[in-house]
Protein backbone atom coordinates (compact mmCIF):
# COMPACT_ATOMS: atom_id res chain seq x y z
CA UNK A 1 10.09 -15.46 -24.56
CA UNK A 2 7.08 -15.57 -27.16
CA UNK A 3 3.63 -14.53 -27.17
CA UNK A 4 1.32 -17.57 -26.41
CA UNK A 5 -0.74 -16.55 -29.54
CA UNK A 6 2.85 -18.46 -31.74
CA UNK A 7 3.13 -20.84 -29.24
CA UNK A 8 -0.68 -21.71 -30.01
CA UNK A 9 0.61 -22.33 -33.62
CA UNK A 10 3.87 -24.33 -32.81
CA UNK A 11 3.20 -28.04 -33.78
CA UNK A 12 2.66 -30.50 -31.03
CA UNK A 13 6.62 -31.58 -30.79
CA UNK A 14 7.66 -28.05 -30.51
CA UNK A 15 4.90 -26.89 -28.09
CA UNK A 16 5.78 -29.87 -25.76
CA UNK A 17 9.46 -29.03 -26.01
CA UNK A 18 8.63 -25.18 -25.27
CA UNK A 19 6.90 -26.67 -22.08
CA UNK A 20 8.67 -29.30 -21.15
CA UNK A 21 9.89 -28.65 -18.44
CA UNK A 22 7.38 -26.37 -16.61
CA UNK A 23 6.92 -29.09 -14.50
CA UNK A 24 10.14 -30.89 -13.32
CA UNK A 25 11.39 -33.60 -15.39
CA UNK A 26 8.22 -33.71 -16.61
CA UNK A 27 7.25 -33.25 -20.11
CA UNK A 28 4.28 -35.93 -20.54
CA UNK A 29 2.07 -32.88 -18.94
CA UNK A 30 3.03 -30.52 -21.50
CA UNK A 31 2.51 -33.39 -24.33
CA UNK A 32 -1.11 -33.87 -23.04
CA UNK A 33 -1.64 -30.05 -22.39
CA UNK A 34 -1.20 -29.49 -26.48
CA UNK A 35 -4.20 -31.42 -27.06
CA UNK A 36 -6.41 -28.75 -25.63
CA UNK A 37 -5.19 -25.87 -27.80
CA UNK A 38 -5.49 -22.63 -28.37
CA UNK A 39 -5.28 -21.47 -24.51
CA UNK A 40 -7.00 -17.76 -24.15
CA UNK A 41 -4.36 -16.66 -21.28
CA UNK A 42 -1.43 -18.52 -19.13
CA UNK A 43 -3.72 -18.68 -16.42
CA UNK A 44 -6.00 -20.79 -18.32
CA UNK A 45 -2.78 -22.70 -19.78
CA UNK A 46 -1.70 -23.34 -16.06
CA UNK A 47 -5.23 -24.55 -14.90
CA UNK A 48 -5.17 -27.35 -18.13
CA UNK A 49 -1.53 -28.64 -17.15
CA UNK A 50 -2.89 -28.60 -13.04
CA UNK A 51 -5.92 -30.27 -14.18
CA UNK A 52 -3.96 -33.05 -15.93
CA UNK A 53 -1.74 -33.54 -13.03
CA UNK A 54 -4.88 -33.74 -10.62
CA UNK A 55 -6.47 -36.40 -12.72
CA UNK A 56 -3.41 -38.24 -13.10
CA UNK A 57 -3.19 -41.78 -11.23
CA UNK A 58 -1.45 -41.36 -7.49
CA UNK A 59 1.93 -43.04 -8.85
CA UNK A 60 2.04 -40.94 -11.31
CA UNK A 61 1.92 -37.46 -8.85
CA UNK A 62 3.89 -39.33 -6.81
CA UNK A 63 6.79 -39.43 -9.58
CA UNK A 64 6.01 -35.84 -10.03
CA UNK A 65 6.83 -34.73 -6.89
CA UNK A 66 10.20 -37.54 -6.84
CA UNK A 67 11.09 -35.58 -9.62
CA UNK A 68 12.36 -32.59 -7.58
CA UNK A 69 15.84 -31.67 -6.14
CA UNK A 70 15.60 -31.55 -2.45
CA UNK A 71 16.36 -28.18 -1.22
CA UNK A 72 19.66 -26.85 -0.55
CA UNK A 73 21.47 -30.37 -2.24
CA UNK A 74 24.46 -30.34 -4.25
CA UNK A 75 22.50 -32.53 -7.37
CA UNK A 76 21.59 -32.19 -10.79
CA UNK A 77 18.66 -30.39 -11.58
CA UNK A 78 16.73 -28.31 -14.20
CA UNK A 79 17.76 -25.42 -15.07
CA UNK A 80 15.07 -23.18 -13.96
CA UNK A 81 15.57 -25.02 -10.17
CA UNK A 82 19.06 -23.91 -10.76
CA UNK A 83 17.96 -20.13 -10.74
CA UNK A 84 15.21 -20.31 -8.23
CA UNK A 85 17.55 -21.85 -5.83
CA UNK A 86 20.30 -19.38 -6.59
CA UNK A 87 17.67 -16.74 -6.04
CA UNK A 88 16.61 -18.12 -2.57
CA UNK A 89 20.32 -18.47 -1.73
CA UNK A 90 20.46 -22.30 -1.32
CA UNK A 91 23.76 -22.39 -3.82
CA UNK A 92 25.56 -20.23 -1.42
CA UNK A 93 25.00 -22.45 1.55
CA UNK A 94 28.14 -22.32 4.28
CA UNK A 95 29.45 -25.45 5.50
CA UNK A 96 27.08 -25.52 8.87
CA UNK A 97 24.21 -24.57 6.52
CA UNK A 98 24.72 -27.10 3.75
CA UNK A 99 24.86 -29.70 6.78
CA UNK A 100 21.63 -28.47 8.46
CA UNK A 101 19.43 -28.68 5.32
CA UNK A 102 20.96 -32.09 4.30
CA UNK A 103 20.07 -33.45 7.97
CA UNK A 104 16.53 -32.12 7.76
CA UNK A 105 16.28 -33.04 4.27
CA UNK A 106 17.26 -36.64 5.30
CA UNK A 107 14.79 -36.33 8.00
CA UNK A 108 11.72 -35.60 6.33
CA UNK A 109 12.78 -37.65 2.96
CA UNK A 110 12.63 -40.32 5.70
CA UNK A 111 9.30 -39.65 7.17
CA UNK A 112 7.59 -39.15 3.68
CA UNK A 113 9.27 -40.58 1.38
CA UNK A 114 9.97 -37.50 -0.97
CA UNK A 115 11.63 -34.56 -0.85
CA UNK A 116 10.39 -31.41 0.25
CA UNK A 117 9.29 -28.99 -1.65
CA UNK A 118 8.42 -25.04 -1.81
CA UNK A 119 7.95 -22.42 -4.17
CA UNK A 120 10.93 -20.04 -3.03
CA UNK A 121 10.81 -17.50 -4.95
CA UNK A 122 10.66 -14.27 -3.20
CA UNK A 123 11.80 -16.35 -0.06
CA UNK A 124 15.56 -16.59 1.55
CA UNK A 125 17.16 -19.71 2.86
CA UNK A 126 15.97 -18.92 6.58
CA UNK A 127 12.54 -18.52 5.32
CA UNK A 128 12.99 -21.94 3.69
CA UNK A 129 14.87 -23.68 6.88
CA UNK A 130 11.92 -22.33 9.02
CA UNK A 131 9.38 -23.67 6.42
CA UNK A 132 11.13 -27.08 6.59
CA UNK A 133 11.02 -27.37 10.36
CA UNK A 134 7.62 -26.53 10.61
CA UNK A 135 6.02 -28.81 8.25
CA UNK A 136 7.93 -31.79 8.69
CA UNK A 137 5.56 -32.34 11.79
CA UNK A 138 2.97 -32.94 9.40
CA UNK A 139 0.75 -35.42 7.97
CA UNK A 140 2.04 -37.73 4.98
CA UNK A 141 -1.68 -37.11 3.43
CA UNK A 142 -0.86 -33.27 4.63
CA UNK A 143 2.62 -33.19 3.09
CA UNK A 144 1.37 -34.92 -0.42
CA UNK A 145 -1.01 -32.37 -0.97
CA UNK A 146 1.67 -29.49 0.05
CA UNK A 147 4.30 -30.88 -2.11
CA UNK A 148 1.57 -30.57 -5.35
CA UNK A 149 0.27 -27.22 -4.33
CA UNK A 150 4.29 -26.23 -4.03
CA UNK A 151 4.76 -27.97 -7.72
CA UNK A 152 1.42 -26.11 -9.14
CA UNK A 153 2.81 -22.22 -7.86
CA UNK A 154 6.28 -23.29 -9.45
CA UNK A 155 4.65 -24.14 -13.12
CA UNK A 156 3.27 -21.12 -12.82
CA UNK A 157 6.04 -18.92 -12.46
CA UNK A 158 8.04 -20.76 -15.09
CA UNK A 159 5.02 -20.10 -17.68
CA UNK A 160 5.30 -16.32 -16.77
CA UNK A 161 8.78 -16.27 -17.28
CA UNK A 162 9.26 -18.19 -20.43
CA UNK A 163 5.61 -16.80 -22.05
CA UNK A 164 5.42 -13.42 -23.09
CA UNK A 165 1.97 -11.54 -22.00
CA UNK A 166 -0.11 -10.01 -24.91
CA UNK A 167 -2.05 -7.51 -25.22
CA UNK A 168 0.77 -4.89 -25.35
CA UNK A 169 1.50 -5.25 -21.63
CA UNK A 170 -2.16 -5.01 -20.76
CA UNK A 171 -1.68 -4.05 -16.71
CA UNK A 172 1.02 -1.51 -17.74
CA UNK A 173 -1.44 0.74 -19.22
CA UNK A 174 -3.25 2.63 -16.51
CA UNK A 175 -6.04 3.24 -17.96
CA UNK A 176 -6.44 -0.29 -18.81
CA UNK A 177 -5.29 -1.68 -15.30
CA UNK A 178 -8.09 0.66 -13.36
CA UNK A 179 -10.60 -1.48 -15.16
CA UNK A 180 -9.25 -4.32 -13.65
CA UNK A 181 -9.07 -4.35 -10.08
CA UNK A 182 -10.45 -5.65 -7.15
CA UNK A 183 -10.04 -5.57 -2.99
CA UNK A 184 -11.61 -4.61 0.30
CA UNK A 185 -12.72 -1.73 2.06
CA UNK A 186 -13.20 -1.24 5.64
CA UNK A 187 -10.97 -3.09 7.08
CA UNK A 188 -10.33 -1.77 10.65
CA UNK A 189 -7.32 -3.09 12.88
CA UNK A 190 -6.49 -1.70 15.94
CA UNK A 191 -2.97 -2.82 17.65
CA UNK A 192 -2.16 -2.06 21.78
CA UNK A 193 1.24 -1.13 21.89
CA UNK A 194 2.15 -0.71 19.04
CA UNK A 195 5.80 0.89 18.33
CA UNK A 196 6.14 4.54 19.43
CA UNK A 197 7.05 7.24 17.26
CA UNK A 198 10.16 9.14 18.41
CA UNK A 199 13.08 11.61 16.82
CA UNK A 200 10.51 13.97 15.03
CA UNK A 201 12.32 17.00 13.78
CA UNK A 202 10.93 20.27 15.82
CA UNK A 203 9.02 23.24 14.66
CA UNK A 204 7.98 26.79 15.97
CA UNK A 205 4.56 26.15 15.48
CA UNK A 206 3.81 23.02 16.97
CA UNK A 207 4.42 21.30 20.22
CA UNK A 208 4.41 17.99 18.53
CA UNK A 209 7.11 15.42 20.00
CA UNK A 210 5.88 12.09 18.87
CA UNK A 211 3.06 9.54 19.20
CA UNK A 212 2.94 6.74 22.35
CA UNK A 213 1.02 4.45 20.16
CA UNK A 214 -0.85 2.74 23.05
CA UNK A 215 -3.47 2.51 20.89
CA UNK A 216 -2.73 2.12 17.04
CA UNK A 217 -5.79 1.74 15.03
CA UNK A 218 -6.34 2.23 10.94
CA UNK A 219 -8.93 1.62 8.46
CA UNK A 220 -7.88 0.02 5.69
CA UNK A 221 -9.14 -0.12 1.95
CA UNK A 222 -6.96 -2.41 -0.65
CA UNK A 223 -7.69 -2.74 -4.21
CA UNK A 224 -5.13 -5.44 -6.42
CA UNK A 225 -5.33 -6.16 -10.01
CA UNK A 226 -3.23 -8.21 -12.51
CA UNK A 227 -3.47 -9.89 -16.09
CA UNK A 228 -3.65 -12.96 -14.18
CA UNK A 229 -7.25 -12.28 -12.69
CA UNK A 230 -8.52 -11.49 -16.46
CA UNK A 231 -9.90 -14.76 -16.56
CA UNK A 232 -12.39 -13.94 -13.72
CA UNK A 233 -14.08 -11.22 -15.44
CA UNK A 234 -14.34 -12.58 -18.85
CA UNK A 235 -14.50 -17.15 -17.85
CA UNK A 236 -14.91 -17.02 -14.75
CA UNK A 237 -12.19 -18.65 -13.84
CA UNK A 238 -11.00 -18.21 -9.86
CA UNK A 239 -8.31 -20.16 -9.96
CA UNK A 240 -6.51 -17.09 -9.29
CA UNK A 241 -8.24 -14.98 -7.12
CA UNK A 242 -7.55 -13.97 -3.22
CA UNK A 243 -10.79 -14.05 -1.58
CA UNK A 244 -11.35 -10.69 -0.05
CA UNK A 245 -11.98 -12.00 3.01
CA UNK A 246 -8.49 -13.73 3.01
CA UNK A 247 -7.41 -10.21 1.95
CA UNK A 248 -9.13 -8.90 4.95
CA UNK A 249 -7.55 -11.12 7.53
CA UNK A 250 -3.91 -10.69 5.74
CA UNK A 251 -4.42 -6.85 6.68
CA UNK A 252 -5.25 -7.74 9.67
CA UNK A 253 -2.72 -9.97 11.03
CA UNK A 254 0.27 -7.75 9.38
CA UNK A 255 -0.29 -5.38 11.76
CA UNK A 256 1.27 -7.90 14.24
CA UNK A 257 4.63 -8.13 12.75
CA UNK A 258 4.30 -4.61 11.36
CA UNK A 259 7.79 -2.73 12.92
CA UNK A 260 7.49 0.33 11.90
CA UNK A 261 5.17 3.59 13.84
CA UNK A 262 4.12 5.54 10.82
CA UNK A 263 0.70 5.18 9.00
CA UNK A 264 2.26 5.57 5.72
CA UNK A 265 5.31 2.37 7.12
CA UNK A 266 2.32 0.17 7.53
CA UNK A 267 0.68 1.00 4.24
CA UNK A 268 3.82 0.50 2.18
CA UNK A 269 4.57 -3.04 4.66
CA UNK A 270 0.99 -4.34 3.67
CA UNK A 271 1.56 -3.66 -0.03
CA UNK A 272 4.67 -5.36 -0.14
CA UNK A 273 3.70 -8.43 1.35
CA UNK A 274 0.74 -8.85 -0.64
CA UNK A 275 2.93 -8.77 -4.08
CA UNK A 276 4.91 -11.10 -2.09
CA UNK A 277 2.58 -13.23 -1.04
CA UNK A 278 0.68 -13.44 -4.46
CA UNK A 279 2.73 -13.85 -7.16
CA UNK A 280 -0.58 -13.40 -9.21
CA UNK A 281 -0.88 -9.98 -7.70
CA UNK A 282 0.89 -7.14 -9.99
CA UNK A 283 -0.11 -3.88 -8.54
CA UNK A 284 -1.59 -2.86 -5.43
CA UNK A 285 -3.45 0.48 -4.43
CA UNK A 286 -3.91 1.10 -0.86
CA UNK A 287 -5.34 3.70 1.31
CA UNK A 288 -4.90 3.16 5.29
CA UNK A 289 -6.73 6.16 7.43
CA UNK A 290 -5.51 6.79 10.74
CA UNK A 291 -8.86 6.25 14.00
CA UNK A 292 -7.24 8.33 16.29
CA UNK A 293 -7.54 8.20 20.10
CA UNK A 294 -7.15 10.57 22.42
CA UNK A 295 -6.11 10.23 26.47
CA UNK A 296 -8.16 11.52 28.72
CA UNK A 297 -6.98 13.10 31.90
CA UNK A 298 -6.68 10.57 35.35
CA UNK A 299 -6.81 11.94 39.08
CA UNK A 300 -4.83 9.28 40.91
CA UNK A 301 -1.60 11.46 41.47
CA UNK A 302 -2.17 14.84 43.26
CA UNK A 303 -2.14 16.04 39.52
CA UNK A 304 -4.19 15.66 36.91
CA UNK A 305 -2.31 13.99 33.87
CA UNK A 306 -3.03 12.01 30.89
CA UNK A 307 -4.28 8.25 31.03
CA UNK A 308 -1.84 5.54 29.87
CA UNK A 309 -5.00 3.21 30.18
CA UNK A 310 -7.84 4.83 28.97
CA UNK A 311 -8.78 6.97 25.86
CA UNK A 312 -11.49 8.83 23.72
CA UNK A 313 -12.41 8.12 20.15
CA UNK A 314 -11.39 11.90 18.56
CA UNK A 315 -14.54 12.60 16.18
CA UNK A 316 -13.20 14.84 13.25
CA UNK A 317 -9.70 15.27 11.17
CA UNK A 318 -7.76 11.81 10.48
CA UNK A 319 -4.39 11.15 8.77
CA UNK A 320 -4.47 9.24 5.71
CA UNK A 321 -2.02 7.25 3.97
CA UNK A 322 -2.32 6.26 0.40
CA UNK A 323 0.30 4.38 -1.77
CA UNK A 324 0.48 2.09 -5.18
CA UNK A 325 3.30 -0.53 -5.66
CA UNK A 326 3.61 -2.85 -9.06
CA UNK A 327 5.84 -5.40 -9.12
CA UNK A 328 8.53 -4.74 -11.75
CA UNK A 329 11.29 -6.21 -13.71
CA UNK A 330 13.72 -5.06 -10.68
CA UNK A 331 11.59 -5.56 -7.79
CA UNK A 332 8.79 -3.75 -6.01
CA UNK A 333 8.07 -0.49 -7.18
CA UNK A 334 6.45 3.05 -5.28
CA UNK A 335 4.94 4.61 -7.51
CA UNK A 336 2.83 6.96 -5.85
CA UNK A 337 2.46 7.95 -2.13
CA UNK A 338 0.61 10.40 -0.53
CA UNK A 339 -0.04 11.74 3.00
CA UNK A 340 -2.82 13.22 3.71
CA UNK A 341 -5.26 14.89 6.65
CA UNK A 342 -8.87 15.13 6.12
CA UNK A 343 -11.84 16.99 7.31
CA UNK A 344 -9.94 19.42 8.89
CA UNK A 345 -12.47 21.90 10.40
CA UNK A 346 -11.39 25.62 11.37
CA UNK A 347 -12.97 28.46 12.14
CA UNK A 348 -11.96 31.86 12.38
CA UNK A 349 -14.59 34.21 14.68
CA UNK A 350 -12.87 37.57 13.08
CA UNK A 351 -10.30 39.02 10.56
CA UNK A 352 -11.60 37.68 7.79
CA UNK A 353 -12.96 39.55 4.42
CA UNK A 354 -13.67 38.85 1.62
CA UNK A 355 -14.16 42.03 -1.47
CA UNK A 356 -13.84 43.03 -4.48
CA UNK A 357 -15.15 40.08 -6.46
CA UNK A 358 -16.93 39.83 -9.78
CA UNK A 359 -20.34 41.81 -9.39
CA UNK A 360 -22.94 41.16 -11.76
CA UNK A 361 -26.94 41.01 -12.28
CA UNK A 362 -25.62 37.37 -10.52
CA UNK A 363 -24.54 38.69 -7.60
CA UNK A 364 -26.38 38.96 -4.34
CA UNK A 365 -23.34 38.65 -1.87
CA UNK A 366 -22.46 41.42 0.01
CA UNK A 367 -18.85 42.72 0.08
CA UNK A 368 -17.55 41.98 4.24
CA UNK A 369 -14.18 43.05 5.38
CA UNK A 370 -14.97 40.79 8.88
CA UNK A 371 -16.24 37.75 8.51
CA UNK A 372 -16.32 34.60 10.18
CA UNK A 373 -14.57 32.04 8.21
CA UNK A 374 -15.56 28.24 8.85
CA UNK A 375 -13.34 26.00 6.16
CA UNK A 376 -13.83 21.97 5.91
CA UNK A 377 -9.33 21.09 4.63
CA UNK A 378 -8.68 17.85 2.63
CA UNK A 379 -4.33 18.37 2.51
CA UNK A 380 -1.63 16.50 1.05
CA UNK A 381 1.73 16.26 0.47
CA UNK A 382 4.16 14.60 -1.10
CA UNK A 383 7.79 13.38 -0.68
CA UNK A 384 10.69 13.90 -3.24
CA UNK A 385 12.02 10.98 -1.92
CA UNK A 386 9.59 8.44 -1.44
CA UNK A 387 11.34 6.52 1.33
CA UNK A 388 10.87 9.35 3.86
CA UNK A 389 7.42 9.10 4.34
CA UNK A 390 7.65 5.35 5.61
CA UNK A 391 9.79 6.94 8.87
CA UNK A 392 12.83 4.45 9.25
CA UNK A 393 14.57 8.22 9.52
CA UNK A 394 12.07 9.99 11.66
CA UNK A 395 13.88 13.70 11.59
CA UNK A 396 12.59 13.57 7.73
CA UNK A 397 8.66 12.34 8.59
CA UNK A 398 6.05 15.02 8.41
CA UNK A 399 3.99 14.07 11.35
CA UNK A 400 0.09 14.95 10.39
CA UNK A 401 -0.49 16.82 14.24
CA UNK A 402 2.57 19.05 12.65
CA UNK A 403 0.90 20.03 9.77
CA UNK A 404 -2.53 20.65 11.62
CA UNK A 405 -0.49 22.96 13.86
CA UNK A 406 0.72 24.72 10.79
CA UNK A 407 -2.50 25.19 9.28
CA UNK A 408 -4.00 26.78 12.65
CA UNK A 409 -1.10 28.84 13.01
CA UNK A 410 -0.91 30.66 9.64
CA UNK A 411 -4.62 30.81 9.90
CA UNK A 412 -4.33 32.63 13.28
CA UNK A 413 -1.48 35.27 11.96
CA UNK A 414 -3.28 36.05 8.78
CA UNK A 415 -5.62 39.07 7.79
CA UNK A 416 -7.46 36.19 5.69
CA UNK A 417 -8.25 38.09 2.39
CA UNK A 418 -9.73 34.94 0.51
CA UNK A 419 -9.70 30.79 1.18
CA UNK A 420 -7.56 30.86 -1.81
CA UNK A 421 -4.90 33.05 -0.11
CA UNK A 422 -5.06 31.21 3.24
CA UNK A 423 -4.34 27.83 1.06
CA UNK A 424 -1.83 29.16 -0.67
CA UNK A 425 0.07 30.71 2.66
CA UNK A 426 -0.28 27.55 4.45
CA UNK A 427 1.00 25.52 1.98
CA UNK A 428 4.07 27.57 1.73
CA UNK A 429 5.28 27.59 5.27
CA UNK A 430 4.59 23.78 5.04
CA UNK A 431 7.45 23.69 2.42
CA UNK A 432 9.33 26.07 4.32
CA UNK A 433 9.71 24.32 7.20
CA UNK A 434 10.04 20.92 5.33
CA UNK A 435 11.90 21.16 2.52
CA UNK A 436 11.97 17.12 2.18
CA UNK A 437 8.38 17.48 0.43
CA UNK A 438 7.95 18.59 -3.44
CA UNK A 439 4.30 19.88 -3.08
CA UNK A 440 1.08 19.99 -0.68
CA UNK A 441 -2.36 20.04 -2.47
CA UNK A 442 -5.41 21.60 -0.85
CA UNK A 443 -9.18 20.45 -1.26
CA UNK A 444 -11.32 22.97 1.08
CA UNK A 445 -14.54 23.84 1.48
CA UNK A 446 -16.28 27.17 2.68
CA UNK A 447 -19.25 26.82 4.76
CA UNK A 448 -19.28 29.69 6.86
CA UNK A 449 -22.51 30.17 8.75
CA UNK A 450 -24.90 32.74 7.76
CA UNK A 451 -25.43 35.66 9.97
CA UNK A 452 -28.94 35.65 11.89
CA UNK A 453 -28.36 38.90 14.39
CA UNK A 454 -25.42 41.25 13.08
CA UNK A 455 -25.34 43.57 15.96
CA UNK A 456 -25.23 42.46 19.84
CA UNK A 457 -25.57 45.83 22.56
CA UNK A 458 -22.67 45.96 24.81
CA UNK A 459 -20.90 43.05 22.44
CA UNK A 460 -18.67 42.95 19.71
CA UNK A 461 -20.91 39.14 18.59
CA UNK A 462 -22.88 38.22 16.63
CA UNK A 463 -25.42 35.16 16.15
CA UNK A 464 -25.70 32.92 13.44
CA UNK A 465 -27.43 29.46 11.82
CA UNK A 466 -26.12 27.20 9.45
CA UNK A 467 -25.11 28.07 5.99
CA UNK A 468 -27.86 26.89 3.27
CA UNK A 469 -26.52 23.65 1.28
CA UNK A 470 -24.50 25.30 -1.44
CA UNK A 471 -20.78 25.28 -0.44
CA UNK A 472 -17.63 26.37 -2.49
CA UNK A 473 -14.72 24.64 -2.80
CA UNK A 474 -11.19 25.26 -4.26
CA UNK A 475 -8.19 23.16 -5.27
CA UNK A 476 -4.66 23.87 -4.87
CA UNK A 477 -1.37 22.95 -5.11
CA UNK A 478 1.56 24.68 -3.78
CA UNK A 479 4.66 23.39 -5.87
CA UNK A 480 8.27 23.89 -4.36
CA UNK A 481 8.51 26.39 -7.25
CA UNK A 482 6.29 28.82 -5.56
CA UNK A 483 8.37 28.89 -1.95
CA UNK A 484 10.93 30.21 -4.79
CA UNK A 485 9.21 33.00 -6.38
CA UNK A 486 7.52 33.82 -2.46
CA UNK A 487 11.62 34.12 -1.51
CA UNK A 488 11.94 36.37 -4.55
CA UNK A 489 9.31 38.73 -4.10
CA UNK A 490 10.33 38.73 -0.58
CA UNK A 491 13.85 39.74 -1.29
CA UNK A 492 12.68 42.25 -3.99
CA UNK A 493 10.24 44.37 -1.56
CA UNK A 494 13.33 44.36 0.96
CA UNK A 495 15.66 45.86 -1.77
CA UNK A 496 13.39 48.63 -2.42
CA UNK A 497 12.31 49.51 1.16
């Protein structure tokens, strides 16, 4: 590979040679393509050399496209068809399989008079069989147009390979690669039927068994970037870019052939098939919150029981799912995945204190060993291996309703001395009971209500408003390493009672 800053420089001979084959068999478009040097990017390389086959004379596309191995034939061919049709599988073809694409190759060679054509990277030879049976019931004028858009994705992954991106590996510096991104927010999808989710592992506190997924619905926000869209910002060049609204309906439809019945399965599905959808795409970021329905409770039987047909929107907590894949030198890539619930609201009506803070000329808060305690809970956890969270093995999925249950539980048994204690606590026994996570990190919030009447005759109640707009907050996380040191503290006031 070399930078395309040298191959700028390379006289016209070399340049063409370089390029020569991009495009099958086809060097003339590299020879006319050096007459428009220097090129800023390979995108803007790859529009020139689509641009000169565009304005080229219909023979001449025509050749183009002749040019091409049919699919799945034993001929000589270009090197780089070699390896994309190695990569697809095509040179491993059994006997029956070899026959089938030769018949079907015949077939539509027949009806259009060239072969057919596809970009097939990141596709297998079914994908490509299915591809062939499907579009061979097209128009010529359809299939001419195919064949070039085929030819023009091709070129473009050639250039990638053979051209070497400057910029020192611009999208692999984070920093850099959060400048440049774009997607969709709000993208809501709701599926009827959807898989259920069985084979949870059980724990004392929680009833939780598993989800019916009559309803499945998720809100949806993507954000993609890549050195390929550079030339959007800075030319504005689109030659490149997914129109949100395509991005939107992509979501959309995947949750069709989605197989799974986790929120953090369909996350990581999405993400995958947009890097392979989009070879332009190199990273994607996406968050998919849960819209959670409840059933409510039908009279039909002697007995009341829950719907199967009709439910209620719930109105506060929701799970979240967030991951990030980048497509990398070995394949896709997780690099970060996180499961979350949010706006957890709780409140405790007693056993609650909080003393022995700071005091200063500051302070006007009173010391109170019983409080009320109302807390907003953003949570999160983690999996130390990534894979887990997607729920192909559902004894090793945390199920969100399991760590609700947790977090009312522990709240229930404590004497709450702080938030920061309750966070702490809760996020141990969350380890404890899963020890296939590596941490849980707590965002809450403390708006307990102000008191208005502090003593009630012939009642232990009290009244109260509001709290005024100033809230606290803290943010923790529990690490496996503290579940360690709990054990050993544990173990230590046991030795010496």
């Amino acid at each position: 590979m070399i930078t395309l800053t040298s191959l700028n420089a390379q006289s016209e001979k070399k340049f063409t040679k370089f390029l020569g084959d991009i495009f099958e068999h086809s060097p003339w478009i590299a020879e006319k393509a050096a007459a428009y040097r220097p090129f800023s990017s390979i995108i803007i390389l790859h529009k020139c050399m689509v641009d000169i086959v565009s304005h080229s004379s219909m023979e001449e596309k025509l050749t183009l496209i002749r040019m091409h191995p049919s699919l799945g034939d034993k001929v000589e061919m270009s090197e780089d068809s070699i390896k994309e049709q190695q990569g697809a599988g095509l040179k491993d073809l059994t006997a029956d399989e070899y026959e089938n694409f030769v018949s079907l190759n015949r077939q539509y060679m027949n009806k259009f008079g060239f072969p057919f054509i596809l970009a097939v990277r990141k596709k297998d030879k079914n994908d490509i069989y299915q591809s062939m049976k499907t579009r061979i019931h097209h128009t010529e004028t359809a299939e001419f147009e195919n064949a070039l858009s085929e030819i023009y994705q091709i070129a473009l992954f050639r250039l990638k390979d053979k051209i070497k991106t400057e910029g020192e590996n611009f999208m692999k510096n984070k920093s850099a690669a959060q400048t440049l991104s774009y997607g969709k927010g709000n993208v809501f999808a709701y599926r009827t039927y959807s898989n259920p989710l069985t084979g949870i592992k059980q724990i004392p506190e929680s009833t939780f068994s598993g989800r019916d997924h009559i309803i499945f619905g998720t809100n949806v926000k993507v954000s993609v970037g890549g050195s390929s869209f550079l030339p959007s910002f800075t030319d504005g060049d689109n030659s490149m870019v997914v129109a949100t609204d395509s991005m939107k309906n992509f979501i959309q439809r995947q949750l069709a052939t989605f197989k799974g019945a986790t929120l953090e399965g369909f996350a990581s599905y999405v993400s995958e098939a947009f890097l392979n959808k989009y070879p332009q795409i190199d990273t994607v970021k996406l968050i998919a919150e849960d819209i959670p329905f409840e059933a409510v409770t039908e009279a039909t039987d002697p007995q009341l029981k829950p719907s199967d047909l009709v439910f209620k929107k719930s109105r506060n907590e929701r799970a979240r799912a967030s991951v990030e894949i980048i497509r990398a030198e070995n394949g896709n890539e997780i690099v970060h995945q996180c499961s979350s619930i949010l706006d957890l609201q709780l409140i405790k009506v007693s056993g609650n204190s909080f003393i022995g803070f700071v005091r200063d000329e500051y302070t006007t808060l009173p010391d109170d060993g019983n409080r009320p305690l109302f807390i907003y809970l953003n949570l999160h956890w983690v999996y130390e291996d990534q894979k887990d969270a997607l729920g192909m093995d559902p004894s090793k999925y945390v199920a969100a309703e399991q760590v609700i249950d947790i977090s009312t539980s522990v709240f229930h048994e404590m004497e709450t001395p702080s938030i920061q204690n309750l966070i702490y606590e809760i996020g141990c026994r969350i380890l404890t009971r899963f020890p296939q996570l590596i941490e849980v990190t707590f965002e809450s919030q403390n708006h307990t209500w102000d008191t208005v009447v502090s003593e009630i005759s012939d009642s232990k109640g009290k009244v109260y408003t509001e709290p005024r707009p100033p809230y606290g907050f803290q943010v923790f996380t529990v690490k496996k390493e503290h579940l360690e040191n709990n054990k050993i503290l544990a173990a230590a006031k046991e030795s010496i009672g």
